[in-house]
Structure formats: structure tokens, C-alpha cells
C-alpha atoms as a PDB file:
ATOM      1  CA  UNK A   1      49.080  -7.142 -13.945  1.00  0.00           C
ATOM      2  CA  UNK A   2      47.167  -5.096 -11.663  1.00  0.00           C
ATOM      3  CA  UNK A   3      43.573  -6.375 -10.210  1.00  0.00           C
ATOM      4  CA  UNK A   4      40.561  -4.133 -11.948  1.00  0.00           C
ATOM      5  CA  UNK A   5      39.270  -1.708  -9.322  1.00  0.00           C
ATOM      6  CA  UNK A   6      35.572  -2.337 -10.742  1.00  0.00           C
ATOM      7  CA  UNK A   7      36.182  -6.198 -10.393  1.00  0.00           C
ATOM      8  CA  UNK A   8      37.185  -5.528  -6.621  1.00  0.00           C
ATOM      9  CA  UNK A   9      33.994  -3.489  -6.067  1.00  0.00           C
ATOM     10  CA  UNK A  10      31.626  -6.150  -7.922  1.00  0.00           C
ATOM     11  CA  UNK A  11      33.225  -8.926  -5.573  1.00  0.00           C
ATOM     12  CA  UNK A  12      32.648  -7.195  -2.566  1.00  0.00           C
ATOM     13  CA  UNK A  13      29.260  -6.136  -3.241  1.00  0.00           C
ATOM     14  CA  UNK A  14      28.700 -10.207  -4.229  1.00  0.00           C
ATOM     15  CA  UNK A  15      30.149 -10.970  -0.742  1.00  0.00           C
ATOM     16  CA  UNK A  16      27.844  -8.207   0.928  1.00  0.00           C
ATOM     17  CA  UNK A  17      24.937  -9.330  -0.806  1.00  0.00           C
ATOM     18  CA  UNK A  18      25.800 -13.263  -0.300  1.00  0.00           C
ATOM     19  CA  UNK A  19      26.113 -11.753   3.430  1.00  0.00           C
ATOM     20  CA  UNK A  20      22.517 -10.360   3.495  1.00  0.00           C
ATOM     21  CA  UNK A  21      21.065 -13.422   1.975  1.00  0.00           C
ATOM     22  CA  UNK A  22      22.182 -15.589   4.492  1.00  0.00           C
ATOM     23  CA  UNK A  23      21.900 -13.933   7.928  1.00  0.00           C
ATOM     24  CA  UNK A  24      18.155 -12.742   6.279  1.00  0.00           C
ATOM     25  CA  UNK A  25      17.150 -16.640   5.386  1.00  0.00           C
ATOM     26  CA  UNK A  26      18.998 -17.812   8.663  1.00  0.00           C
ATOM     27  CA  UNK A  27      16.820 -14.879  10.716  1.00  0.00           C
ATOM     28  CA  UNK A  28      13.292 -16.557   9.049  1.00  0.00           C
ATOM     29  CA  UNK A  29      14.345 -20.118   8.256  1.00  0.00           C
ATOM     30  CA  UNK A  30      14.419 -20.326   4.981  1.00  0.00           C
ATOM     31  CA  UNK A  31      17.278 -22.057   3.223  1.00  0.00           C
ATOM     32  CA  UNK A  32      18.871 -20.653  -0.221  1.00  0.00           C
ATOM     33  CA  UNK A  33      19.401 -21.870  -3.228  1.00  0.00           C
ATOM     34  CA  UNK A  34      22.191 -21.508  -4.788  1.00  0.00           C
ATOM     35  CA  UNK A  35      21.816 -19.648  -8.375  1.00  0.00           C
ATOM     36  CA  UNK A  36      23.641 -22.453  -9.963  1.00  0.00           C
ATOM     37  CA  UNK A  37      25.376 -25.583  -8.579  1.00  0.00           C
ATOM     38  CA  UNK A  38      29.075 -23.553  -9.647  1.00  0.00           C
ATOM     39  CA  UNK A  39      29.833 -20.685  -7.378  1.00  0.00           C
ATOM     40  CA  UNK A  40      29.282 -17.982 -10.268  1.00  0.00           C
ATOM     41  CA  UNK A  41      29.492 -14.751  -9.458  1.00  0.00           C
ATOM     42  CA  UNK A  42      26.943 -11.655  -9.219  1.00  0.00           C
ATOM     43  CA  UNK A  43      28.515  -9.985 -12.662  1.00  0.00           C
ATOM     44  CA  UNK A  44      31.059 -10.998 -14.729  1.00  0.00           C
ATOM     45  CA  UNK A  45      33.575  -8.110 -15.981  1.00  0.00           C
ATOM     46  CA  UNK A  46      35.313  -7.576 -19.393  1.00  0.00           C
ATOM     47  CA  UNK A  47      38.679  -8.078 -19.156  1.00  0.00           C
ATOM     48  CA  UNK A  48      38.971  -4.981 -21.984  1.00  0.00           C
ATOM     49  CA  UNK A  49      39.463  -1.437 -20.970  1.00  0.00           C
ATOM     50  CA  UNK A  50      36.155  -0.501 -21.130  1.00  0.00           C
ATOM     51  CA  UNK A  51      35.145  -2.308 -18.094  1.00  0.00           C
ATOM     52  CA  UNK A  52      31.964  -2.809 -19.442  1.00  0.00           C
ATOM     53  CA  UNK A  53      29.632  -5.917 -18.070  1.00  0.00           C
ATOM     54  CA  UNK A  54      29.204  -8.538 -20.015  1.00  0.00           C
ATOM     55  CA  UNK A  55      26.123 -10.033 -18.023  1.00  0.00           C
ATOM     56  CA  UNK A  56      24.685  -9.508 -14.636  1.00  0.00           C
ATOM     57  CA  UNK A  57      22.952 -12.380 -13.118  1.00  0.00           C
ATOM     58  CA  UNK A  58      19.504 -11.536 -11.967  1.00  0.00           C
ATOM     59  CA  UNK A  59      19.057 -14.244  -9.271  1.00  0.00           C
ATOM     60  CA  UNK A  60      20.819 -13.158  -6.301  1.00  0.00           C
ATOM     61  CA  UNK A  61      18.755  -9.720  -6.915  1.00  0.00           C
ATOM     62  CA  UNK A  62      15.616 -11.718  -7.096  1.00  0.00           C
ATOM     63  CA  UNK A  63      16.233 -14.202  -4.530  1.00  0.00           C
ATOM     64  CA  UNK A  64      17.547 -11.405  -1.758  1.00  0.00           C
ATOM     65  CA  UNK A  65      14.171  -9.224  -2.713  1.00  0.00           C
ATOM     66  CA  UNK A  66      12.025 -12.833  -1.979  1.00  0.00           C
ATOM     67  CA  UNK A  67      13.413 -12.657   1.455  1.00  0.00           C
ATOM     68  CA  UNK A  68      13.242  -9.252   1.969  1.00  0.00           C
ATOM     69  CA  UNK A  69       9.157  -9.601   1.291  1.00  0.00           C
ATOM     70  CA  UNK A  70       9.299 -12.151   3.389  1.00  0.00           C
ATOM     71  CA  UNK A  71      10.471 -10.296   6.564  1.00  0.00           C
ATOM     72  CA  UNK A  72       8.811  -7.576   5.730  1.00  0.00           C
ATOM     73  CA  UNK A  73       5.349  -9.849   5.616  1.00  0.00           C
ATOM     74  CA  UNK A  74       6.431 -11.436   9.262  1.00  0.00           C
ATOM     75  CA  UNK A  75       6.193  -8.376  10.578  1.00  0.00           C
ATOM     76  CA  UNK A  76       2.896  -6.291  12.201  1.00  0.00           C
ATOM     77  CA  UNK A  77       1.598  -3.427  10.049  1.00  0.00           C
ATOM     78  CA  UNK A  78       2.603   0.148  11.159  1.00  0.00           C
ATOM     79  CA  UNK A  79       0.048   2.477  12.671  1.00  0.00           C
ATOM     80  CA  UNK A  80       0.854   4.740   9.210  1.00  0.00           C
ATOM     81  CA  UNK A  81       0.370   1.867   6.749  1.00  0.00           C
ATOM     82  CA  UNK A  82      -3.010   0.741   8.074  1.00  0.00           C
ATOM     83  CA  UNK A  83      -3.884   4.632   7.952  1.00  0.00           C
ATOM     84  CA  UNK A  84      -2.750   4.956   4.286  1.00  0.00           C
ATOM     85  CA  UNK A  85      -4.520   1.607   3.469  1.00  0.00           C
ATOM     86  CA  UNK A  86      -7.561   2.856   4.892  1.00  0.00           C
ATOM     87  CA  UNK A  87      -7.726   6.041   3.244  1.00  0.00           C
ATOM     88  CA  UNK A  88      -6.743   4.221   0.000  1.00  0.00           C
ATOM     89  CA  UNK A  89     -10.097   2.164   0.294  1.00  0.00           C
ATOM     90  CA  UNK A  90     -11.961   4.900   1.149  1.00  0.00           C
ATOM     91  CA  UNK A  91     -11.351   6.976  -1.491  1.00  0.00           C
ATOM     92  CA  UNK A  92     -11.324   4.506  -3.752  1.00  0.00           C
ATOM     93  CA  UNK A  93     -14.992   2.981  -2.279  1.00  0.00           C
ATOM     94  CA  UNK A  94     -15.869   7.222  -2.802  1.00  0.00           C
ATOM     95  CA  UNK A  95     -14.769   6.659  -6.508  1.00  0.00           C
ATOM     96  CA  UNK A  96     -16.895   4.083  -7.199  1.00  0.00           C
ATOM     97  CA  UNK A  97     -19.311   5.731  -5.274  1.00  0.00           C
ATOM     98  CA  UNK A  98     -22.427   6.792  -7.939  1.00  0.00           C
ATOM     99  CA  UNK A  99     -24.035  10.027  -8.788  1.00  0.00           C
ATOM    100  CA  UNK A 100     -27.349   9.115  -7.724  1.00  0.00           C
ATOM    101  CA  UNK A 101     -26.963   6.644  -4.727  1.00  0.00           C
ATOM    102  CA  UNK A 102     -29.823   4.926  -3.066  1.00  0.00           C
ATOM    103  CA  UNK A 103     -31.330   5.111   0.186  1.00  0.00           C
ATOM    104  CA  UNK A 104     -29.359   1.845   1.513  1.00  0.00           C
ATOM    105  CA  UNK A 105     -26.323   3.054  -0.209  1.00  0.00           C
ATOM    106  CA  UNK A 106     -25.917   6.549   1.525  1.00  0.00           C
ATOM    107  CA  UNK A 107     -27.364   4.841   4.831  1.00  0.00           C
ATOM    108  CA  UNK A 108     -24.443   1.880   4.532  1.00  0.00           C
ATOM    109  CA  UNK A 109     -21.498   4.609   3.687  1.00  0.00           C
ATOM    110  CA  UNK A 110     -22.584   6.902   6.707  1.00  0.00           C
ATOM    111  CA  UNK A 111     -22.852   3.132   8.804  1.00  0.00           C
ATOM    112  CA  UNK A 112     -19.199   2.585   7.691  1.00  0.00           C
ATOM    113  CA  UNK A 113     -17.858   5.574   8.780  1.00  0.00           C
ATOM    114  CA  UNK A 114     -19.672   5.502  12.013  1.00  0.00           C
ATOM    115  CA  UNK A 115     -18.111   1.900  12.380  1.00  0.00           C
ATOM    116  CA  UNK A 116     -14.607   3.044  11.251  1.00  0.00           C
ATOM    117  CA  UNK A 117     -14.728   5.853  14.591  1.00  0.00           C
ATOM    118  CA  UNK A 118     -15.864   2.958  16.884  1.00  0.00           C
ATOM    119  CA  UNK A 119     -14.492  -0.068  15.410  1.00  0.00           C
ATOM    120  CA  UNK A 120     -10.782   1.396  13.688  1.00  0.00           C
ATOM    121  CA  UNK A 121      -7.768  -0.847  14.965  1.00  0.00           C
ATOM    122  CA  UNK A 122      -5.932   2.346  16.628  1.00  0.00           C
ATOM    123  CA  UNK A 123      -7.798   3.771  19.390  1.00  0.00           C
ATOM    124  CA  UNK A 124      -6.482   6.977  19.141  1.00  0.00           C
ATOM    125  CA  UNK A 125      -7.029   7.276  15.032  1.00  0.00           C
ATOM    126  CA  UNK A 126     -10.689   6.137  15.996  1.00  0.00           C
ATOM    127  CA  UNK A 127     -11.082   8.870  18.551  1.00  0.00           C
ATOM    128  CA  UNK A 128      -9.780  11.573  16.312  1.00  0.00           C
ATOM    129  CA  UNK A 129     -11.972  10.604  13.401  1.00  0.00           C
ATOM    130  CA  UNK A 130     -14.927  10.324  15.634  1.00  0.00           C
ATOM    131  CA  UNK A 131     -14.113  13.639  16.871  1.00  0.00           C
ATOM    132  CA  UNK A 132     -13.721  15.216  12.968  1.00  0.00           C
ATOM    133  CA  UNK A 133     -17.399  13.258  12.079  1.00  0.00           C
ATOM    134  CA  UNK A 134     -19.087  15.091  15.156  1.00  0.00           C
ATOM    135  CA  UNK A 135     -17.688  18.819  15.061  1.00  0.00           C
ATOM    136  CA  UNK A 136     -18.612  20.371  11.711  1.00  0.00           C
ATOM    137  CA  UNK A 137     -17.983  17.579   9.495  1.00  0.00           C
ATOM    138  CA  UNK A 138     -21.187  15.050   9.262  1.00  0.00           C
ATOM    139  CA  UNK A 139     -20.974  12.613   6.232  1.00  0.00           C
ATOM    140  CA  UNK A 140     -21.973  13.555   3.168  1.00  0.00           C
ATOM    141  CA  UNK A 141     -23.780  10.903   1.010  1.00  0.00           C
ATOM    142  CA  UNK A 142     -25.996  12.923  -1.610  1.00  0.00           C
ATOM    143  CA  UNK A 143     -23.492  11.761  -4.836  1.00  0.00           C
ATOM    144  CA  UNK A 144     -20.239  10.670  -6.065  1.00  0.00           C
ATOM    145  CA  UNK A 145     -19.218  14.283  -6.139  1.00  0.00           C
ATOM    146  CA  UNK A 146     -20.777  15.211  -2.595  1.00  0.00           C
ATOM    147  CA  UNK A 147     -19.036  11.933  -0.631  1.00  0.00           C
ATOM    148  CA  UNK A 148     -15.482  11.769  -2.411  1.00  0.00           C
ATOM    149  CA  UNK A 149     -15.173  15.935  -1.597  1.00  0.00           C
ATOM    150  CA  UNK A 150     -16.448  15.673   1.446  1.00  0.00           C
ATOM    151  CA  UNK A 151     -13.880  12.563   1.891  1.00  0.00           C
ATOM    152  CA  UNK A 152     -10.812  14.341   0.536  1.00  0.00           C
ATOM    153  CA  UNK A 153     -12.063  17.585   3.465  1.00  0.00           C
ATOM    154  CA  UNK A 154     -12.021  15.213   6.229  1.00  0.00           C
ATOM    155  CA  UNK A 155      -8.590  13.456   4.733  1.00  0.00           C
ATOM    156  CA  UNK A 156      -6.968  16.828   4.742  1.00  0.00           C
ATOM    157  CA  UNK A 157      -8.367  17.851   8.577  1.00  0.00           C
ATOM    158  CA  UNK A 158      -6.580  14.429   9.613  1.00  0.00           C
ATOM    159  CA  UNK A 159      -3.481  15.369   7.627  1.00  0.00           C
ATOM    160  CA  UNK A 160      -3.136  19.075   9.284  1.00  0.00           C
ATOM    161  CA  UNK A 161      -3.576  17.676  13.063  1.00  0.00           C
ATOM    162  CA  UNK A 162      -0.487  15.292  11.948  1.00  0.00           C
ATOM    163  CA  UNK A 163       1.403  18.209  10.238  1.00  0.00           C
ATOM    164  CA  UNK A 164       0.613  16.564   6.859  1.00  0.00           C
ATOM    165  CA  UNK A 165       0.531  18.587   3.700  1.00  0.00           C
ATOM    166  CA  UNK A 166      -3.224  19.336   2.526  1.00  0.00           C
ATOM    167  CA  UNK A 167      -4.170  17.260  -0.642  1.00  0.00           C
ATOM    168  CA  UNK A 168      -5.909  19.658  -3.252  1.00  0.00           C
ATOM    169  CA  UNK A 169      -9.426  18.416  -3.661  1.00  0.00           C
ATOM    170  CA  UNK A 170     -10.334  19.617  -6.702  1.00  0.00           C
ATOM    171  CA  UNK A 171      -7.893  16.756  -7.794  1.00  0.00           C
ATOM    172  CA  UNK A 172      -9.598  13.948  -6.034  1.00  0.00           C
ATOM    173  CA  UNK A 173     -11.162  12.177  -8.793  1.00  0.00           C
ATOM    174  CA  UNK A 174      -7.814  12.437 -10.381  1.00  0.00           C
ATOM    175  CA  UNK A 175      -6.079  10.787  -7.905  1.00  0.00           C
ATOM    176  CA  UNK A 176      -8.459   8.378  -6.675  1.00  0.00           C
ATOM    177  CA  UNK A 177     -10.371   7.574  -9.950  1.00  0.00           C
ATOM    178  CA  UNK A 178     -12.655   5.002 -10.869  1.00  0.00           C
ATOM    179  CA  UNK A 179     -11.597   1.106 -10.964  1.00  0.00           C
ATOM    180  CA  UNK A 180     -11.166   0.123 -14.805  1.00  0.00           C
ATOM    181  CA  UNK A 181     -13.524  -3.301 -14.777  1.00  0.00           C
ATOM    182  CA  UNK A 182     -15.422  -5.189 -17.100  1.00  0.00           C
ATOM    183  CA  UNK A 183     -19.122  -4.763 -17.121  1.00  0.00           C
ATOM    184  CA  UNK A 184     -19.479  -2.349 -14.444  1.00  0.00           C
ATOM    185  CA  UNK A 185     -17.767  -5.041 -11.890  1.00  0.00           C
ATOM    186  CA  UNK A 186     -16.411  -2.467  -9.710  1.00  0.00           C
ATOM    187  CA  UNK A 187     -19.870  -0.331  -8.934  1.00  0.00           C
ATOM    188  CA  UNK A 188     -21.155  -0.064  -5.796  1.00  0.00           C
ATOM    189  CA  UNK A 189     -23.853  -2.645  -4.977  1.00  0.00           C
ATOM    190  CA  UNK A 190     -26.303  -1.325  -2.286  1.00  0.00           C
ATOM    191  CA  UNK A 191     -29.198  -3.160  -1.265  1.00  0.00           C
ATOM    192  CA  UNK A 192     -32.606  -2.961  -0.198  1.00  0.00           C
ATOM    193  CA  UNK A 193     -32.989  -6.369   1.422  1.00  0.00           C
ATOM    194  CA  UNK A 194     -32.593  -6.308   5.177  1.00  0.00           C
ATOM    195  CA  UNK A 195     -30.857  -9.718   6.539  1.00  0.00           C
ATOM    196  CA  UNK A 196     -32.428 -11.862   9.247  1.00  0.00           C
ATOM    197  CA  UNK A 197     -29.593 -10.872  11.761  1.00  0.00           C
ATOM    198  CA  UNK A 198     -29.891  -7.092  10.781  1.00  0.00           C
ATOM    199  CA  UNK A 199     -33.364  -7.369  12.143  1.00  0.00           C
ATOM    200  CA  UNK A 200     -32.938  -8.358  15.785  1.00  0.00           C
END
């Protein structure tokens, strides 16, 4: 009798994966574990006609994603993840941003983006954004509305100097809503009290 073309295909893909596995854990030192002490493999087949699986084992899935995070953690961020993280916490930070902000909170978010154009991790992102803040864009604290607007404008004068498609604003809140926390957990805290250090 004839080997089943679909049992062929599952054993090579186990072999491929086992493959992966190893040369992954062997490239970061980690050792496997074997999904069970009897070489099982990946998916067992139905020896009926309708080829149908009978079970597919979830470990070597599980374990081979483990080790992908892993390698994926060892590595440095990209300049375009830190920029998408960034933007992520600042329109989320313009979310929770309120209506009627105080004097310390409008004066901290305009500190923060000053920082961000001095202080941002890639010197060329930091020049750029410095640039945007000085032409024709100056940060614009009055409320929630005002600052996550404004936000999304300067977000989509980055995007068109990188050939980015424009994000439509009037969807920001949308997008980028409001945290869902107990108690008002997530609100912005400004404060009035000046620390020791901020004073000399």
C-alpha cells in the first residue's frame, strides 16, 4: 500500500520544524524539551480516506514560538519600532489627556515634547521633530481635544516626510481612546509641587 501524500507532508514539516527548534535553541543556548519522553510526532493522520487529523500536538508550536520571542527579545529595537512605540505613548498620554488641564499639566506636556526633540534615542528623529515643533507647529496644551489633534497633525507631518500615509484625525480619539481603568487610575496626574532638585 502506497504512503499517504498528507502523511509525507506532515513528516517533513515535523522534521523542518524539529530543524528550526534546534539550530534556534543551539543559536541562544537554550536546551529543548522534548514534548514527551516518546518521539511522537507533530500530528497524527487517519489512516481513513478522509485524511482528516485526529489530533495536532500543540507543543512543538508553542515551544518553537518561546524561542522565537526569545531571539527576537536578544535583539536591539529597530529605529521604526521605537518610533511606533513612541507615538503609541503619546497618543495614548493625549487620550488620557483632560479637557480642562492645569497649569503644571500643559507646562509638563509642552516640557516632554521639548525633551523628546533633545533627548529622543535617534538623532535624526530628534532633529526632525525639533524642526516640526519650531516651524508652524508649537504644542498645543489648552484640552484633551486641542493636544491629541494637534498630536495626530504633527504625527501625520512626520508620516508625509517618510512617505507614510496621513492618519485621518477626526478619528484620533477612535483610535487612540481612553485607557479602560478602575477609579479613574489611568488620568493624568499633574502637579503643583515643585521638587527640591527642580529648584536649583
Amino acid at each position: 500500500m502506497s504512503e499517504n501524500p498528507l502523511q509525507v507532508l506532515v513528516q517533513t514539516f515535523e522534521k523542518v520544524s524539529y530543524s528550526i527548534q534546534h539550530h534556534l535553541s543551539s543559536f541562544i543556548g537554550l536546551h529543548l524539551q522534548p514534548a514527551s519522553s516518546s518521539k511522537a510526532p507533530l500530528f497524527s493522520i487517519s489512516s481513513s480516506s478522509s485524511h482528516k487529523f485526529q489530533s495536532v500536538k500543540a507543543d512543538s508550536f508553542v515551544q518553537l514560538e518561546d524561542i522565537l520571542l526569545k531571539v527576537k527579545s536578544a535583539t536591539p529595537v529597530t529605529k521604526e519600532e521605537l518610533g511606533r512605540a513612541t507615538w503609541t505613548f503619546l497618543h495614548t498620554l493625549a487620550a488620557q489627556y483632560p479637557d480642562n488641564p492645569t497649569r503644571q499639566q500643559k507646562k509638563d506636556v509642552k516640557e516632554l515634547m521639548g525633551i523628546l526633540s533633545r533627548m529622543y534615542p535617534c538623532r535624526e528623529c530628534a532633529d526632525h521633530f525639533k524642526e516640526v515643533l519650531s516651524r508652524t507647529n508649537p504644542v498645543q496644551v489648552g484640552s484633551h481635544a486641542e493636544f491629541s489633534q494637534w498630536l495626530c497633525h504633527v504625527h501625520n507631518v512626520v508620516n508625509r516626510s517618510l512617505g507614510k500615509p496621513i492618519f485621518p484625525c477626526e478619528r484620533v480619539d477612535a483610535r487612540w481612546g481612553k485607557l479602560e481603568c478602575e477609579k479613574n487610575a489611568c488620568e493624568v496626574l499633574g502637579s503643583t509641587i515643585f521638587y527640591e532638585d527642580q529648584k536649583s
